[in-house]
Protein backbone atom coordinates (compact mmCIF):
# COMPACT_ATOMS: atom_id res chain seq x y z
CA UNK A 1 20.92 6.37 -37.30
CA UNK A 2 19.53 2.77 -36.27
CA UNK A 3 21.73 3.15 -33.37
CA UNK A 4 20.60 6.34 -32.13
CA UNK A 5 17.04 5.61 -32.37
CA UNK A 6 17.56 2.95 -30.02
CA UNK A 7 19.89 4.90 -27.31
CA UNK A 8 16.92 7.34 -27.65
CA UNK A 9 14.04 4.59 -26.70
CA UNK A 10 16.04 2.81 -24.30
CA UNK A 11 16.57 6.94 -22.51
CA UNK A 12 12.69 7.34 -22.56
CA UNK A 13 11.83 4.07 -21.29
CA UNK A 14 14.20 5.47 -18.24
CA UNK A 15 12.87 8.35 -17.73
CA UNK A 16 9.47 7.33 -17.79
CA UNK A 17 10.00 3.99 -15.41
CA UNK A 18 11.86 6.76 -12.98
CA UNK A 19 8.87 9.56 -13.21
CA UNK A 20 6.76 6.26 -12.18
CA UNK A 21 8.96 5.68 -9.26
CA UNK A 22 9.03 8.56 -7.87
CA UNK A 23 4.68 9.34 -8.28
CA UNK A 24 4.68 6.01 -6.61
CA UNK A 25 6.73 6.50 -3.84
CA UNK A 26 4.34 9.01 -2.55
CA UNK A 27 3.05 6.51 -1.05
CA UNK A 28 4.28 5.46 1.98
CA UNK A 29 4.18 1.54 2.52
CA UNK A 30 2.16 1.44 6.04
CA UNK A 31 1.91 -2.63 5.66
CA UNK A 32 -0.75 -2.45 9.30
CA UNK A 33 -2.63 0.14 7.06
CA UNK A 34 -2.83 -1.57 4.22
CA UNK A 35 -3.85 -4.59 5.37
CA UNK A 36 -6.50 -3.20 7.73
CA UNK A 37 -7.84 -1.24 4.37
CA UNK A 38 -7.77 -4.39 2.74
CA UNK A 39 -9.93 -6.29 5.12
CA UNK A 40 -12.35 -3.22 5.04
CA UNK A 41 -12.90 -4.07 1.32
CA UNK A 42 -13.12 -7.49 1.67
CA UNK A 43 -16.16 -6.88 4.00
CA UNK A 44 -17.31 -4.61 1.88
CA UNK A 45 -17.84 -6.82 -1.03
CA UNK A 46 -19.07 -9.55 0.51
CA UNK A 47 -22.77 -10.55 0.83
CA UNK A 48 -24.76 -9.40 3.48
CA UNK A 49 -25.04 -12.33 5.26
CA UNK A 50 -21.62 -13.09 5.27
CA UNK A 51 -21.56 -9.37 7.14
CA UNK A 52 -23.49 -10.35 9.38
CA UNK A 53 -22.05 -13.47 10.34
CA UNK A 54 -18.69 -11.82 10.75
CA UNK A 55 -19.98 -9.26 12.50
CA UNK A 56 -21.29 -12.19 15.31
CA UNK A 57 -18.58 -13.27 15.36
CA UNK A 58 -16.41 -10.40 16.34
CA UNK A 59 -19.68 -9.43 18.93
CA UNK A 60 -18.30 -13.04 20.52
CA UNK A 61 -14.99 -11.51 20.63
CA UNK A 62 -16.35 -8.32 22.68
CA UNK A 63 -18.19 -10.24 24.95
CA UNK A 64 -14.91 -12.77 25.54
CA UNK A 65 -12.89 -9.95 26.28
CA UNK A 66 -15.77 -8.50 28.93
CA UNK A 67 -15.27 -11.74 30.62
CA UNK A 68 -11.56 -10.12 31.23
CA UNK A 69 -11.90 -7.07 32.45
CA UNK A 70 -9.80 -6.33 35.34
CA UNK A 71 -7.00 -9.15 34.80
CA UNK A 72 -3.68 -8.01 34.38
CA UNK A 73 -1.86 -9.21 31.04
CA UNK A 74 2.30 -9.91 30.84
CA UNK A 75 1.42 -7.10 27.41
CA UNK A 76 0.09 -4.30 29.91
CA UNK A 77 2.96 -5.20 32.87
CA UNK A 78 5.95 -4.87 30.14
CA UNK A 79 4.65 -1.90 28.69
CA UNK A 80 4.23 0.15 32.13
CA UNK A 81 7.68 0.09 34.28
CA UNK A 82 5.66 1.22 37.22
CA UNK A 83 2.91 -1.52 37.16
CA UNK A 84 6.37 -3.83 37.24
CA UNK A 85 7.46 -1.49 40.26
CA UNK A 86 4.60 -1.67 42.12
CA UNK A 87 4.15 -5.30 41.88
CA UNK A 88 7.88 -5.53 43.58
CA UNK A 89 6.79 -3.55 46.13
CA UNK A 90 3.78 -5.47 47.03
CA UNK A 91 6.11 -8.81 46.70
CA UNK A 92 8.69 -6.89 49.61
CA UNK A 93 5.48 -6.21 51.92
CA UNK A 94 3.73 -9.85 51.43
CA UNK A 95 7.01 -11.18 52.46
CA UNK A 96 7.08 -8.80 55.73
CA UNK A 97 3.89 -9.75 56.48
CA UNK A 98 4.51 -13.24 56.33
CA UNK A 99 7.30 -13.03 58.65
CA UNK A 100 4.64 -11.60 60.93
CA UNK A 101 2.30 -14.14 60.11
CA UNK A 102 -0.34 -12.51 58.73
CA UNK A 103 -2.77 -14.85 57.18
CA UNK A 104 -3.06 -13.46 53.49
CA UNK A 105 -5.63 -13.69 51.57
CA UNK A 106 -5.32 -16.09 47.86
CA UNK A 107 -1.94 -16.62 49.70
CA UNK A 108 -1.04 -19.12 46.70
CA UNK A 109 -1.27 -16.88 44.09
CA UNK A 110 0.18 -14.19 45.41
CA UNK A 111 3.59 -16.42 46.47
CA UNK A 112 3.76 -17.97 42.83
CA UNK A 113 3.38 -14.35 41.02
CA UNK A 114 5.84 -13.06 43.79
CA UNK A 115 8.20 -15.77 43.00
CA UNK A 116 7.80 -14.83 39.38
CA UNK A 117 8.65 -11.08 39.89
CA UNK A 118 11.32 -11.94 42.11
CA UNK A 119 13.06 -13.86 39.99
CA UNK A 120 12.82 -12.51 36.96
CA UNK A 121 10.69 -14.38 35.20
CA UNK A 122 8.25 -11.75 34.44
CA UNK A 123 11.27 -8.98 33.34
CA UNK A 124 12.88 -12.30 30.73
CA UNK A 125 9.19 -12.57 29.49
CA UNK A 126 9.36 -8.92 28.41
CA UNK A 127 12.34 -8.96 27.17
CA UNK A 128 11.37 -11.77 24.62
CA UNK A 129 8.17 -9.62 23.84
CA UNK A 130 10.15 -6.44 23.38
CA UNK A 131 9.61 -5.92 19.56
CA UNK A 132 7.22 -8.42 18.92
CA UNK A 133 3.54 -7.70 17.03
CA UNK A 134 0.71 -7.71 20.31
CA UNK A 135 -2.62 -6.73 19.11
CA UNK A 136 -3.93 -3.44 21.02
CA UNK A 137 -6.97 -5.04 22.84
CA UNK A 138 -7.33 -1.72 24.85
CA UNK A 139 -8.65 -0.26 21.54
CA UNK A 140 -10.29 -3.74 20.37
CA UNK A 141 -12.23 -3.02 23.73
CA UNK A 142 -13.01 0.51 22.87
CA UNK A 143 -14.94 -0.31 19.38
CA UNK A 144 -16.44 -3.14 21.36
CA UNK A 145 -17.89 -0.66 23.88
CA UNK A 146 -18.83 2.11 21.16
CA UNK A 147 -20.81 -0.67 18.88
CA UNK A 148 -22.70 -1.77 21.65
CA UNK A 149 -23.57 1.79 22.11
CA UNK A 150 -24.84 2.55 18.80
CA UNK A 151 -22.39 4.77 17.98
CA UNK A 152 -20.13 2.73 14.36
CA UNK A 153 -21.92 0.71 12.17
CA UNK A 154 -21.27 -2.81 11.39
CA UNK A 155 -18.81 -2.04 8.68
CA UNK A 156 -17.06 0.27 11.50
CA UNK A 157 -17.17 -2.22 13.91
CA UNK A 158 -15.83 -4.66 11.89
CA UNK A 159 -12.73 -2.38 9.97
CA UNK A 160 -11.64 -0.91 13.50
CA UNK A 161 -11.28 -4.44 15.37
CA UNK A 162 -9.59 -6.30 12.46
CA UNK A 163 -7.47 -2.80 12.78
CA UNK A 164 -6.85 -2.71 16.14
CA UNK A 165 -6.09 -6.70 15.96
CA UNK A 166 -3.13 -6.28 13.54
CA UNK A 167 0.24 -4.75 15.26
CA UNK A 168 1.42 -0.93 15.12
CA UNK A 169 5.15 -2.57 13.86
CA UNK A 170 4.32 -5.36 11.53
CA UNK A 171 7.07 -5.28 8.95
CA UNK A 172 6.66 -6.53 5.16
CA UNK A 173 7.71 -10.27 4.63
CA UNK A 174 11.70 -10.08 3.73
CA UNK A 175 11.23 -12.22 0.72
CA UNK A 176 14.50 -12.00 -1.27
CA UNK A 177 14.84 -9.52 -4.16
CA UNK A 178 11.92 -8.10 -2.77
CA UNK A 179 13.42 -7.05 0.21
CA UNK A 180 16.13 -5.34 -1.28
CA UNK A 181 14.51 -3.65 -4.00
CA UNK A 182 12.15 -2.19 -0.02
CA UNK A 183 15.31 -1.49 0.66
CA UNK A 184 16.57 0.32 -2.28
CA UNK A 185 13.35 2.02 -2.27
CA UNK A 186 13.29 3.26 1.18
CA UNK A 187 17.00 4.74 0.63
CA UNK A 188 15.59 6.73 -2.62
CA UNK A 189 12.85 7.80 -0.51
CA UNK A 190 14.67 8.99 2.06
CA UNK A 191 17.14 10.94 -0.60
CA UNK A 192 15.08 12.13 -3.07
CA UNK A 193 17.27 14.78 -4.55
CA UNK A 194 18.68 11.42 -6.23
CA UNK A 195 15.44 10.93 -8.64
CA UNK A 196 15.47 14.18 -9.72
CA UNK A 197 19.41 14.39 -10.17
CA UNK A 198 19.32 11.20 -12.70
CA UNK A 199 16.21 12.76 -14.41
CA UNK A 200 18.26 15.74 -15.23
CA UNK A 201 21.14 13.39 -16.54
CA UNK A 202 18.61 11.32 -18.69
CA UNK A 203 17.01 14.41 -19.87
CA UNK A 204 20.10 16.19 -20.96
CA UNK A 205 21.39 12.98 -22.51
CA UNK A 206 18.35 13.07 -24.81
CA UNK A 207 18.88 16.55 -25.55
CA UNK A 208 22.73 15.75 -26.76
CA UNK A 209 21.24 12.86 -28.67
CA UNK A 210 18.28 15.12 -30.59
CA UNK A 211 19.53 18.63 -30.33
CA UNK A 212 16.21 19.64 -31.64
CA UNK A 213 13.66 21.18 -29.24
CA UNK A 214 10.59 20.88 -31.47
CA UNK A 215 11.81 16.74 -31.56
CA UNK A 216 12.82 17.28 -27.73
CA UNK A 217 9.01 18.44 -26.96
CA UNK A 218 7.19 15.45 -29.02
CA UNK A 219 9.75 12.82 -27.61
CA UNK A 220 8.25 14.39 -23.83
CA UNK A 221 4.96 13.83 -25.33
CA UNK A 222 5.49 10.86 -26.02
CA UNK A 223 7.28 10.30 -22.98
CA UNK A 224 4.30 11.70 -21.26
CA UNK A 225 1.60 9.44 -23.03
CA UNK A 226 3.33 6.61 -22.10
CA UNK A 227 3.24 7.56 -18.25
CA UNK A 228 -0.29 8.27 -18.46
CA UNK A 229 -1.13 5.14 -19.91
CA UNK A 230 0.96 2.88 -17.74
CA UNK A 231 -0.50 4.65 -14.31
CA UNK A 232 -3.98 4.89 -15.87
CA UNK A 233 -4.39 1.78 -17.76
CA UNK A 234 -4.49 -0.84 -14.82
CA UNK A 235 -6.71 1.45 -12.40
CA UNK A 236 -9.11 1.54 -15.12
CA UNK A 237 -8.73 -2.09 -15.41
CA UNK A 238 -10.14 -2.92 -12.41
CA UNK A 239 -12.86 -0.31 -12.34
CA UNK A 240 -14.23 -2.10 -15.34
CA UNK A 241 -13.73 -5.59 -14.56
CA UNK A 242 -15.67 -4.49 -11.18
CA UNK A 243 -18.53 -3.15 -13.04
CA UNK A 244 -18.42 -5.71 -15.73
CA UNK A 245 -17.75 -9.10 -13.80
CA UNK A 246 -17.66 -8.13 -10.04
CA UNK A 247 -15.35 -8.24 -6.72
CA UNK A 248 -17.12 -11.20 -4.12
CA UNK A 249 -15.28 -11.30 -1.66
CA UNK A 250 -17.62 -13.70 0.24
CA UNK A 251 -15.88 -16.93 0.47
CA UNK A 252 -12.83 -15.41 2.05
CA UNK A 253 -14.71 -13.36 4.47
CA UNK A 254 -16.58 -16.44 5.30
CA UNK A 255 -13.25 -18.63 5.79
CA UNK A 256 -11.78 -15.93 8.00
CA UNK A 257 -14.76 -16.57 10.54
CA UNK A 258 -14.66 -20.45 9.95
CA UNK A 259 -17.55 -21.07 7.63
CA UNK A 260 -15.72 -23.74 5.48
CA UNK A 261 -16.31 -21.65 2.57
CA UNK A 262 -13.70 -22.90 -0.59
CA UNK A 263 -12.66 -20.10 -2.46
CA UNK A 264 -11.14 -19.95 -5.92
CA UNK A 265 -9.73 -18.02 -8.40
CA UNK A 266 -12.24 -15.27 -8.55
CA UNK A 267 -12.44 -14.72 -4.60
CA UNK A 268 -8.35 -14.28 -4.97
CA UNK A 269 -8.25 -12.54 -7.80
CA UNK A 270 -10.64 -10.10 -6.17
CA UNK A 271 -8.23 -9.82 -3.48
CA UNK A 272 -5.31 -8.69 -5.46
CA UNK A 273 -7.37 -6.45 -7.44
CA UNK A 274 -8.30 -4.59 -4.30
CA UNK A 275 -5.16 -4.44 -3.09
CA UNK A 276 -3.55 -2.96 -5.68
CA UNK A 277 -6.62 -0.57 -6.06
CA UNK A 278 -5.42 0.66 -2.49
CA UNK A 279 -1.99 1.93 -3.99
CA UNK A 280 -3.93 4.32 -6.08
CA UNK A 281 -4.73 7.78 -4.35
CA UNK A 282 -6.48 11.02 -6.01
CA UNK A 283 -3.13 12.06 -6.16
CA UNK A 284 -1.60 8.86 -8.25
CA UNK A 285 -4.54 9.04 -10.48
CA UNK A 286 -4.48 13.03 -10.87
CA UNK A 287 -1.18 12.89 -12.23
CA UNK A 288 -2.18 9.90 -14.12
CA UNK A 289 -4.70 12.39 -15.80
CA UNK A 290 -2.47 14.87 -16.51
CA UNK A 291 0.02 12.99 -17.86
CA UNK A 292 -2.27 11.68 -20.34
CA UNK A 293 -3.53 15.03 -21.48
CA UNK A 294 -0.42 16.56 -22.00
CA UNK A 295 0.38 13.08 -24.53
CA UNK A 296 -2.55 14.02 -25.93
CA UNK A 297 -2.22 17.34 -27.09
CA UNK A 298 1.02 16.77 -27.48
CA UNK A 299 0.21 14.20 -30.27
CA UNK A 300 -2.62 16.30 -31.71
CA UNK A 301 0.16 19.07 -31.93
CA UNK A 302 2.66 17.01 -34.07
CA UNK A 303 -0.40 15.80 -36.12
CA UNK A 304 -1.48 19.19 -36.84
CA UNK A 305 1.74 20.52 -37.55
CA UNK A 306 2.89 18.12 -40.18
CA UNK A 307 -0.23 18.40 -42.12
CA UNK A 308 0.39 22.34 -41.97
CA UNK A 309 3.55 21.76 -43.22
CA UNK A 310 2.55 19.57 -45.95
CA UNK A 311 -0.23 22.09 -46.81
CA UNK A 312 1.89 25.18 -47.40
CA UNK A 313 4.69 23.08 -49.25
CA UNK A 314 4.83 24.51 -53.14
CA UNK A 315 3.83 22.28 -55.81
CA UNK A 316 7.03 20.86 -57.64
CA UNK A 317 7.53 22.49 -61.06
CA UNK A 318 6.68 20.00 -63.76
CA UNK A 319 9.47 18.77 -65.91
CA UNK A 320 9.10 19.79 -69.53
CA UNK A 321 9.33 17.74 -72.06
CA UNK A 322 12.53 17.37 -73.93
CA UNK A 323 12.72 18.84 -77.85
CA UNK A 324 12.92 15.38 -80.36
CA UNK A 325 15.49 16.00 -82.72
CA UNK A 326 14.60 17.14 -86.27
CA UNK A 327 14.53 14.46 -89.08
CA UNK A 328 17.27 15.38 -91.29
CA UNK A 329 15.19 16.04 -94.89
């Protein structure tokens, strides 16, 4: 019996470690997403001064990138063929026109970056780029343009150029087991029918091992409790350690911009905190919700059931006394 008891925890802890699994791998792991999210918060809970010195800074940024409009970057050349093209083209009639001896004008500049195209210099530098993480500055330049306008605030301004700063393809660090359990992860994802295929194993192996469905519907309220606390308890967590203590974020926002600022444990821990409050959507804590209720009433069910029970069970008859023999006169 000792033994069963403990095939039958060991099942639900499966079951209920898959069910989280699978809510969780709703979300897809955009790393350039969450990262630009995360900076968002971090100037959102700083102080307002440490805003608006970020915000000057980035303005610097704007005006830097003003300063070079019009120039020509290796980024924009490798990712248009016909800018590459063109450039060739202009190389072949330069050269013609030298033989004719045309005095041209910036005639040193135009030989070295003709001796770059030509010998393919420029096409070797694009290969080594292909696949590397460039910023977008076109749309860093856009929000620049648009805030001078009037038309984001600061907190716009400031969560659309860190965005637009980070790369479209930056990958997750490849740290060791966590890479492969990504990779694990990302097969599941792509082959769902798995998860649900081992749930129905787990679930029928708990059924051979109860063969009870009143049992079989508490242990799946338990099972269900359990969920609801494990998805629920941490996101509460944090939503009362931010009410009760507080996320500052200041000292990091003010390091990221150069201010010196030493931050310690809280400034971190407020870090983690709101990252991992960005793997909980409406959706995660929905189910989260309902998973708890369903424990719930599950457990209120049982409750109520066995005191029924005990409340319509007949008193036991009470054992009469036995006759004492008769004194012999």
């Amino acid at each position: 019996m000792g033994f069963k008891n403990f095939l039958i925890s060991i099942i639900k802890s499966l079951i209920a470690f898959l069910i989280v699994t699978i809510v969780f791998s709703t979300i897809t792991l955009n790393l350039p997403n969450l990262m630009k999210n995360v900076f968002g918060d971090i100037f959102a809970y700083a102080s307002p001064d440490a805003q608006k010195q970020a915000v000057s800074k980035l303005a610097e940024t704007c005006s830097s990138l003003d300063k070079g409009e019009g120039i020509v970057t290796i980024s924009q050349i490798c990712s248009n063929r016909s800018l590459l093209d063109s450039m060739k083209e202009n190389c072949r009639d330069y050269r013609e026109l030298k033989r004719k001896g045309v005095k041209i004008e910036n005639d040193a500049q135009v030989r070295e970056t003709c001796m770059q195209v030509e010998s393919g210099e420029i096409e070797n530098s694009c290969s080594r780029l292909e696949g590397s993480t460039l910023p977008d500055f076109s749309n860093i330049g856009a929000v620049c343009k648009d805030y001078k306008a009037g038309l984001i605030s600061d907190r716009e301004f400031f969560f659309n150029v860190i965005g637009g700063a980070l790369p479209a393809n930056l990958d997750a660090p490849r740290i060791g087991a966590l890479d492969k359990y990504n990779e694990v992860l990302n097969y599941l994802n792509k082959n769902k029918i798995i998860y649900f295929l081992i749930l129905l194993a787990l679930l029928a192996v708990l059924w051979l091992l109860v063969m009870s469905l009143e049992l079989f519907l508490v242990i799946l309220s338990q099972i269900s409790f359990s969920l609801g606390v494990l998805i629920m308890l941490p996101y509460l967590g944090i939503i009362v350690y931010e009410n009760l203590v507080g996320i500052d974020t200041t000292p990091i926002l003010g390091s990221m911009f150069g201010s010196g600022a030493i931050f310690g444990f809280k400034a971190i821990l407020s870090v983690i905190l709101l990252m991992f409050l960005r793997t909980y959507s409406s959706f995660i804590v929905a189910f989260g919700i309902v998973f708890l209720a369903i424990g719930i009433a599950g457990r209120f069910y049982w409750f109520s059931s066995k005191k029924n029970v005990k409340s319509t069970e007949l008193p036991k008859p009470e054992a009469k006394p036995k006759p004492g023999k008769r004194k012999k006169s």
